[in-house]
Protein backbone atom coordinates (compact mmCIF):
# COMPACT_ATOMS: atom_id res chain seq x y z
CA UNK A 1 67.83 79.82 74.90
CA UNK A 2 71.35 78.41 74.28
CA UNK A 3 72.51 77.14 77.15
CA UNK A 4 75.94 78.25 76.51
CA UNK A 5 75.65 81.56 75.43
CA UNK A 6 73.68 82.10 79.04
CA UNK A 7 76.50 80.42 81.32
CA UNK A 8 78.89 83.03 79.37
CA UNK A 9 76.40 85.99 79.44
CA UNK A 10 76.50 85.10 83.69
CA UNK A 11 80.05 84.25 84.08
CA UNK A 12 80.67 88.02 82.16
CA UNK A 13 78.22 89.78 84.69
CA UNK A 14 79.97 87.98 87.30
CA UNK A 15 83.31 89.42 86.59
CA UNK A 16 81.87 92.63 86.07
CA UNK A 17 80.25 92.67 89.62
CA UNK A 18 83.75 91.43 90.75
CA UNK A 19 85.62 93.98 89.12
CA UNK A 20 83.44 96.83 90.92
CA UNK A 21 83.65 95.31 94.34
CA UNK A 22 86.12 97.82 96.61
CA UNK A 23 88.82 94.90 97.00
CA UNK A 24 87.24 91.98 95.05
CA UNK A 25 87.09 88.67 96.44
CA UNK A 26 89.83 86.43 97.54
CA UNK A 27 89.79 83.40 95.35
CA UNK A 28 90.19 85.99 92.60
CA UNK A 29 93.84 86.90 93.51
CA UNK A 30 96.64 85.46 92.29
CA UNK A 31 99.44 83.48 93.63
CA UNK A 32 101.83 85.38 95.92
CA UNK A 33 105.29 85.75 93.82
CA UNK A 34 108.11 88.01 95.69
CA UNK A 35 111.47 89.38 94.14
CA UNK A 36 113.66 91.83 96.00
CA UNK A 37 112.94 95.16 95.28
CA UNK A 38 116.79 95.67 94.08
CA UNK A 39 119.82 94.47 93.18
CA UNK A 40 120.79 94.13 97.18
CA UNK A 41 120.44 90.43 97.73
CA UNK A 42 122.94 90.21 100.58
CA UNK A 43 119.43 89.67 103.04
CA UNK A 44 119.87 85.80 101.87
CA UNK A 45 123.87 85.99 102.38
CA UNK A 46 126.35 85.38 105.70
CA UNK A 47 126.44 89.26 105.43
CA UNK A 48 123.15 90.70 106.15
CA UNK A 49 124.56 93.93 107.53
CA UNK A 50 125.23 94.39 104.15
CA UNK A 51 121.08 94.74 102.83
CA UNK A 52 120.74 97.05 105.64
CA UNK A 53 120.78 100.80 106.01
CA UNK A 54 122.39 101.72 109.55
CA UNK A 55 120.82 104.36 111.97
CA UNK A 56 122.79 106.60 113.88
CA UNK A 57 121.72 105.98 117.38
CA UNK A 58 122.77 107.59 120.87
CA UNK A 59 122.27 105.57 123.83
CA UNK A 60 123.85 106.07 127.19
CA UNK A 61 126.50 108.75 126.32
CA UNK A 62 127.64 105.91 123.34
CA UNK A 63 127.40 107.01 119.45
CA UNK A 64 126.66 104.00 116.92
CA UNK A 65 125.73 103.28 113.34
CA UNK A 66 123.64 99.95 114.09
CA UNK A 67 122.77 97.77 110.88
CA UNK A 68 120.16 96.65 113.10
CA UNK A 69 118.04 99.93 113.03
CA UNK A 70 117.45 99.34 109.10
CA UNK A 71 115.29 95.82 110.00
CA UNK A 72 111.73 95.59 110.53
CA UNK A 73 110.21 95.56 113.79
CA UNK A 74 111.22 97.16 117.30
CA UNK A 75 114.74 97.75 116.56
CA UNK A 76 114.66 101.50 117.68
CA UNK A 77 114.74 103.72 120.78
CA UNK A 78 116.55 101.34 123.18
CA UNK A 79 115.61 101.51 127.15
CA UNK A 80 116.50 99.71 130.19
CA UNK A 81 113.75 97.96 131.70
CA UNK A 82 112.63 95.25 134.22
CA UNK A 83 112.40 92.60 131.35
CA UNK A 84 116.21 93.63 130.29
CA UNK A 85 117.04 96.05 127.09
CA UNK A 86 114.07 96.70 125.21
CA UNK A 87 113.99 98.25 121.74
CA UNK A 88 110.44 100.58 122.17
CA UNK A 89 109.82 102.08 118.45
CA UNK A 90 108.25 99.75 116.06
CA UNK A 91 110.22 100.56 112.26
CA UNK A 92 107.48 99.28 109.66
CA UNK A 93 109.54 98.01 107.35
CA UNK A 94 113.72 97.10 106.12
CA UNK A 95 116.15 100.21 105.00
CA UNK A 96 117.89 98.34 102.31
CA UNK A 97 121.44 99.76 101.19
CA UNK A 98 122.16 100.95 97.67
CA UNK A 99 124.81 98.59 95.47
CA UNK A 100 125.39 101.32 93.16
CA UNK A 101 126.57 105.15 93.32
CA UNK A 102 128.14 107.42 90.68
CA UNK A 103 131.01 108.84 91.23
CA UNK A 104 129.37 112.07 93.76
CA UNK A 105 128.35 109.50 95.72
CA UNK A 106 124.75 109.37 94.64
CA UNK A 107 122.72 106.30 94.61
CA UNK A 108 121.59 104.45 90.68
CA UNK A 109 119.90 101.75 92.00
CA UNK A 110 116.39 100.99 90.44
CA UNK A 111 113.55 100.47 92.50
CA UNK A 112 111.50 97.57 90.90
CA UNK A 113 108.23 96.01 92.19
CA UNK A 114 108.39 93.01 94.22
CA UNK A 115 105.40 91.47 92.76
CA UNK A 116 102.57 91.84 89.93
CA UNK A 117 99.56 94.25 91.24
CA UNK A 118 98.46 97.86 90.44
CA UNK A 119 100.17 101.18 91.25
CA UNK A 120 97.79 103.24 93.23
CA UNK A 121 99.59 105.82 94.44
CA UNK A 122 102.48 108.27 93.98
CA UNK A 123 103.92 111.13 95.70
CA UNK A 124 106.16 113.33 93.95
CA UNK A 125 106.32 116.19 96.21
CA UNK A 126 109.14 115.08 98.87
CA UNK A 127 108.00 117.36 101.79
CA UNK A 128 104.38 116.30 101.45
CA UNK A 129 105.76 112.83 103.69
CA UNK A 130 108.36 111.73 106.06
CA UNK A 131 108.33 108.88 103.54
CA UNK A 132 109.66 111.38 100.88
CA UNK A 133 108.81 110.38 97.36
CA UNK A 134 106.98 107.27 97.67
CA UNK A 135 104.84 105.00 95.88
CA UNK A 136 102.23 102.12 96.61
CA UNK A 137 101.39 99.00 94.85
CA UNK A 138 97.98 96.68 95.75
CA UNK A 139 98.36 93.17 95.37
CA UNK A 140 95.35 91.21 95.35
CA UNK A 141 96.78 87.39 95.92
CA UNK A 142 94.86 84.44 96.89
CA UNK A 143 94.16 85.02 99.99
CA UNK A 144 93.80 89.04 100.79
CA UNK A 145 94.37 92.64 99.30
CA UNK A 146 98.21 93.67 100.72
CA UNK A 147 99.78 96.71 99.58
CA UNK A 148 103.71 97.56 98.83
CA UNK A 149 105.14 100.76 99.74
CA UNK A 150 108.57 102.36 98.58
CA UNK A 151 110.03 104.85 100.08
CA UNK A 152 112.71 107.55 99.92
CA UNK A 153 112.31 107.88 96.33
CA UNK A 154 115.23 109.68 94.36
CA UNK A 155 112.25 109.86 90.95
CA UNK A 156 108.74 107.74 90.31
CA UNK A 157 108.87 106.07 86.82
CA UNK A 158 104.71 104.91 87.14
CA UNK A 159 101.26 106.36 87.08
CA UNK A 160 98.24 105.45 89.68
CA UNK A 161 96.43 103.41 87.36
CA UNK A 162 99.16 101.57 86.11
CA UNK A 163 99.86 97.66 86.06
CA UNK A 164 103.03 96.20 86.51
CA UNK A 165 104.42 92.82 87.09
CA UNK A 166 107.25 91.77 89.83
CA UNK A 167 110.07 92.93 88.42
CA UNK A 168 108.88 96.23 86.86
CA UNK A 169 111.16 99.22 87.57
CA UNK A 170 109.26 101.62 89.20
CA UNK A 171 112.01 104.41 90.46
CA UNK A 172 115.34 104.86 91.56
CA UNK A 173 116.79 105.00 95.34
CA UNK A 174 116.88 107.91 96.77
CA UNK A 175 117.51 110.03 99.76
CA UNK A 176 114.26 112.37 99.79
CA UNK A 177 111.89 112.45 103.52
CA UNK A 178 112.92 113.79 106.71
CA UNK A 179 116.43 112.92 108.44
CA UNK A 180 117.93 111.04 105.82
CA UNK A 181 120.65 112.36 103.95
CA UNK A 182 123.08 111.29 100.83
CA UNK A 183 125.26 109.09 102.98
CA UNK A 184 122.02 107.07 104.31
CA UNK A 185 120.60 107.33 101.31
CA UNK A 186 117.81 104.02 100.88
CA UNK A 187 115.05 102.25 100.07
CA UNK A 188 112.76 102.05 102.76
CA UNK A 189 110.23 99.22 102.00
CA UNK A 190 107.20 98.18 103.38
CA UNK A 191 104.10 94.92 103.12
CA UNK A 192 101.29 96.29 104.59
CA UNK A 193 97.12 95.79 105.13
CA UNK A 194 94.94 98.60 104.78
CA UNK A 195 92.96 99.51 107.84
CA UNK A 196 90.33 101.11 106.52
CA UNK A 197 89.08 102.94 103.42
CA UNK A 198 86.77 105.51 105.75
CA UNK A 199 90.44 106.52 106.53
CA UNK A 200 90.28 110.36 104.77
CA UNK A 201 87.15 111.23 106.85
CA UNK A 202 89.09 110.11 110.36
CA UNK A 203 91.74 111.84 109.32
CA UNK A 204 89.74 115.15 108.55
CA UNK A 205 88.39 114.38 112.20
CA UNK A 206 91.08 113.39 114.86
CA UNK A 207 94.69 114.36 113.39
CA UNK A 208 96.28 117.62 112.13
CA UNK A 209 97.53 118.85 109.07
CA UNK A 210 96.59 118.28 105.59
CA UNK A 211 95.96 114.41 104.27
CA UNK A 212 98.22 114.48 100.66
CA UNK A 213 97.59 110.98 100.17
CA UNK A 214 94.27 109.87 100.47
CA UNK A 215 93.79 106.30 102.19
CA UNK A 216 97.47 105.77 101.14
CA UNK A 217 98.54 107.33 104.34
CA UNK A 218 101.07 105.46 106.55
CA UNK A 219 99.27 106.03 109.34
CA UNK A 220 96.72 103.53 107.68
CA UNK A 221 98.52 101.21 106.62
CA UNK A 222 99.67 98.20 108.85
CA UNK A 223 103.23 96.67 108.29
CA UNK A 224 104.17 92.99 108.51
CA UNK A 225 107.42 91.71 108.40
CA UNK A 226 108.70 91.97 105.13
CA UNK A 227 112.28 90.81 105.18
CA UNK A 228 110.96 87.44 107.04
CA UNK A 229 108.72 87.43 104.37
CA UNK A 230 110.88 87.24 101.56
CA UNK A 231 113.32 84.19 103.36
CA UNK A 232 110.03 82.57 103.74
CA UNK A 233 108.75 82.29 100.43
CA UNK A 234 112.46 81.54 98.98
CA UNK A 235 111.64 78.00 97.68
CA UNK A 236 108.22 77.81 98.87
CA UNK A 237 106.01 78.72 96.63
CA UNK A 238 103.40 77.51 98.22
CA UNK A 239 103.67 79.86 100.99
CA UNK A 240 100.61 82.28 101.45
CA UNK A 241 100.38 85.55 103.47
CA UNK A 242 97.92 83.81 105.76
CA UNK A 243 100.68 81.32 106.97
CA UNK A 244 103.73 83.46 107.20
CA UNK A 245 101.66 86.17 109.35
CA UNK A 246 100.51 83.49 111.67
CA UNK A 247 104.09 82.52 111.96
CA UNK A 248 105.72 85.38 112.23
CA UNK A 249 103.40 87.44 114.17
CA UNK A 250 102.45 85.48 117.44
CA UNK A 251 99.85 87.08 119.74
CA UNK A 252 100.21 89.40 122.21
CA UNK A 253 97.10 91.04 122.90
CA UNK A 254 93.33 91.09 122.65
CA UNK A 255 90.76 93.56 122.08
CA UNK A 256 87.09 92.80 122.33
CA UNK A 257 84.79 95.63 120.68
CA UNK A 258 81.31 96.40 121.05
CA UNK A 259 80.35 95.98 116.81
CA UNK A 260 82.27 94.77 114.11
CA UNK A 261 80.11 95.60 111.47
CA UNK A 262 82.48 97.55 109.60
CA UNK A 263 85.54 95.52 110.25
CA UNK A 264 86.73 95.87 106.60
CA UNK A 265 90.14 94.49 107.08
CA UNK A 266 88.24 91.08 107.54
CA UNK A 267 86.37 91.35 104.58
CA UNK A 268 89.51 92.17 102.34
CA UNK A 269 91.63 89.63 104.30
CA UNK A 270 89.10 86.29 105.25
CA UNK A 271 91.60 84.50 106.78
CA UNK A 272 91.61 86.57 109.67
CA UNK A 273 88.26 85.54 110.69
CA UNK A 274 88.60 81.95 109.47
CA UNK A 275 86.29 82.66 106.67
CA UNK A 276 83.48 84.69 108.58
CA UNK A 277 82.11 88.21 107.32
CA UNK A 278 82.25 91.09 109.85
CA UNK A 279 79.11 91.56 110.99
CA UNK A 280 77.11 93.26 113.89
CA UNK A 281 77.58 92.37 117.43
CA UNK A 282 80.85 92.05 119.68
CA UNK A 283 84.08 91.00 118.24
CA UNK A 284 87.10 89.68 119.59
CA UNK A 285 90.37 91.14 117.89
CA UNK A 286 93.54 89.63 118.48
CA UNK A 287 96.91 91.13 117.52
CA UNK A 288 100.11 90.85 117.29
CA UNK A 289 102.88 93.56 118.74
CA UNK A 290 103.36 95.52 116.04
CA UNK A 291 99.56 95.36 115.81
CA UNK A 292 99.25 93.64 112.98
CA UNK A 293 95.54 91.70 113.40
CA UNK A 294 96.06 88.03 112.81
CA UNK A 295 92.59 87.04 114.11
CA UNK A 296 88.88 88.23 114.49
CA UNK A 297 85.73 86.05 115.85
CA UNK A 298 82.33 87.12 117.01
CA UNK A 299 81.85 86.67 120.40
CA UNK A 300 78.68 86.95 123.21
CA UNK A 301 79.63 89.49 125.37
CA UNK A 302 77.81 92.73 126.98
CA UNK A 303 80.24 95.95 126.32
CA UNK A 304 79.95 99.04 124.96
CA UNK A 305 83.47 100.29 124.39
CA UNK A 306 86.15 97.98 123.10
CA UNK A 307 88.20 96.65 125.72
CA UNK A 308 91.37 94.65 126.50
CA UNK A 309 90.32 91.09 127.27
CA UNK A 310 94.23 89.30 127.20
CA UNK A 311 97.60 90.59 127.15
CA UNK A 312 101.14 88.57 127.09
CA UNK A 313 102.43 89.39 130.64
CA UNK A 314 105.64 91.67 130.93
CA UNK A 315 107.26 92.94 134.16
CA UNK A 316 107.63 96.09 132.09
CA UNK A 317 105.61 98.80 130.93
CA UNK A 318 103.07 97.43 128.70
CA UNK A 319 103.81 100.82 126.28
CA UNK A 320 107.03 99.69 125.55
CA UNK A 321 106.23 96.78 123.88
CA UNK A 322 102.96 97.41 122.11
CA UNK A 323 103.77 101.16 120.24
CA UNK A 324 102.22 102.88 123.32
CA UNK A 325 98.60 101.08 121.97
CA UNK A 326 98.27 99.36 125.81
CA UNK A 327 98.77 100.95 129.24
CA UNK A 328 99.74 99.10 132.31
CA UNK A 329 101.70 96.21 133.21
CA UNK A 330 101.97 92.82 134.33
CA UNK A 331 98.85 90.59 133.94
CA UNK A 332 96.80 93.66 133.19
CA UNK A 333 96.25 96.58 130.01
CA UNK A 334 94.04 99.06 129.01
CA UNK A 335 93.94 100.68 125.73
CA UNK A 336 95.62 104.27 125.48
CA UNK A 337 94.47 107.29 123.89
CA UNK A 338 96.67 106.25 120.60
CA UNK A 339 95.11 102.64 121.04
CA UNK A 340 91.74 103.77 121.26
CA UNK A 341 92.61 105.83 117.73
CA UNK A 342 93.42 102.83 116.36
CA UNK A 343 90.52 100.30 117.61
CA UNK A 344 88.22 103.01 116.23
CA UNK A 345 89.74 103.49 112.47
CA UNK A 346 90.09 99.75 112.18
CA UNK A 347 86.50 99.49 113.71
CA UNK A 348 85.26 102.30 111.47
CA UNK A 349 83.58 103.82 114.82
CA UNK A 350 84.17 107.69 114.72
């Protein structure tokens, strides 16, 4: 036998096997490389009101158009609370402003993709999502699968299927999904993991109405923070997803579950385990609170419903803080109905 023509004949099936797996393995990703996904770069200026879409908010008989309500995390719903003014609705990802309009005021900006990967879904019918017409992109870098969606779409220029690199126009800004209108006419974009591929089959079991887009559903995807992400990784680029969640997602609660067998989000994302494969027995989940999980380890323990083992202590309603995943306050949580949801699509127990 030539020894050669045997190490290629294995190194082909190899790649073959790879190729099949759901979300391949992470040394075969590439390097993470971000662009903005338009011509806005004001994110990186003195200005940053400037990359963000405002929200029209009323709060305590006041009217306001608050740039802040266009930046990730809890920057909605204000209330007044025991720890002080607390913003309680988590927004997923940044509103980013258009640069351009023609002269009826409509937006030309293109929408391009804000790094290499594979378009896997597009939704062309508007009312089919409060996301309007939006489309996804998987990445597969180095060190997990993450997934770009963009939102608001004013038209899709892609296919499912198709590859494109960062850069790649994919659509133009738009003003389509629910409560936006010409004026606040954006891009809403999003970094996210998937929770769970199982996700069409919970969704045909615990929620209402009819699933247009597959596992590609917002509801099952989990959004970090994207605009943090891109000042990170301008002039690292070194950086990996890995280091920037641990940064910029601290903990701020812990769930311990009874089998994390089918903890896929650990297999398609390794760092959040430190390396180790889900497997049977208890787990202990930590997140952060936008519940975003930034670790997993197996643990000895005797339960047989997942449980909240830690929380970050708050002299306010633990609801609030967590988007109404924990109940309680103080020193001590439980998970609510909408937590329990969660645990059990991330869990794949349902």
């Amino acid at each position: 036998m030539n020894p050669k023509r045997f190490i290629s004949g294995a190194l082909a099936v190899v790649a073959l096997i790879a190729a099949l797996l759901p979300w391949g393995s992470a040394a075969a990703g590439s390097p993470m490389k971000l662009s903005l996904p338009t011509e806005n770069t004001a994110i990186f200026s003195k200005e940053p009101w400037r990359f963000y879409m405002y929200t029209d908010r009323s709060f305590e008989g006041k009217k306001s158009k608050p740039w802040q309500g266009g930046t990730y995390g809890f920057s909605r719903n204000p209330k007044r609370t025991a720890e002080g003014l607390l913003y309680t609705k988590l927004h997923e990802g940044v509103d980013i402003s258009p640069v351009r309009r023609d002269p009826s005021g409509t937006p030309t900006d293109a929408v391009r993709a804000i790094s290499d990967g594979k378009v896997v879904h597009t939704n062309h019918q508007a009312n089919h999502s409060n996301y309007g017409r939006y489309i996804v992109i998987e990445h597969r870098w180095t060190d997990g699968t993450y997934y770009s969606l963009y939102a608001h779409l004013q038209s899709i220029r892609v296919k499912p299927g198709q590859k494109v690199q960062r850069g790649t126009q994919i659509g133009v800004l738009g003003w389509t999904g629910r409560g936006i209108n010409l004026t606040r006419a954006h891009l809403h974009l999003e970094l996210n993991l998937m929770v769970h591929s199982d996700f069409e089959r919970y969704h045909d079991r615990f929620l209402s109405g009819k699933n247009h887009h597959t596992i590609y559903n917002g509801i099952n995807l989990v959004g970090v923070d994207v605009a943090s992400l891109f000042k990170s990784a301008r002039g690292n680029s070194k950086l990996t997803m890995a280091e920037f969640i641990r940064a910029a997602h601290p903990p701020h609660y812990r769930v311990a579950i009874p089998d994390g067998s089918k903890l896929e989000i650990v297999n398609r994302n390794p760092w959040i385990s430190n390396g180790k494969k889900a497997q049977p027995g208890p787990w202990e989940l930590t997140f952060s609170r936008e519940g975003v999980p930034i670790a997993a380890r197996p643990i000895q323990a005797n339960i047989t419903k997942p449980v909240v083992t830690w929380v970050k202590p708050s002299k306010t309603y633990h609801s609030y803080q967590t988007k109404g995943y924990l109940t309680g306050s103080g020193r001590t949580a439980g998970l609510s109905p909408s937590g329990l949801g969660f645990i059990a699509l991330l869990t794949g127990d349902f």
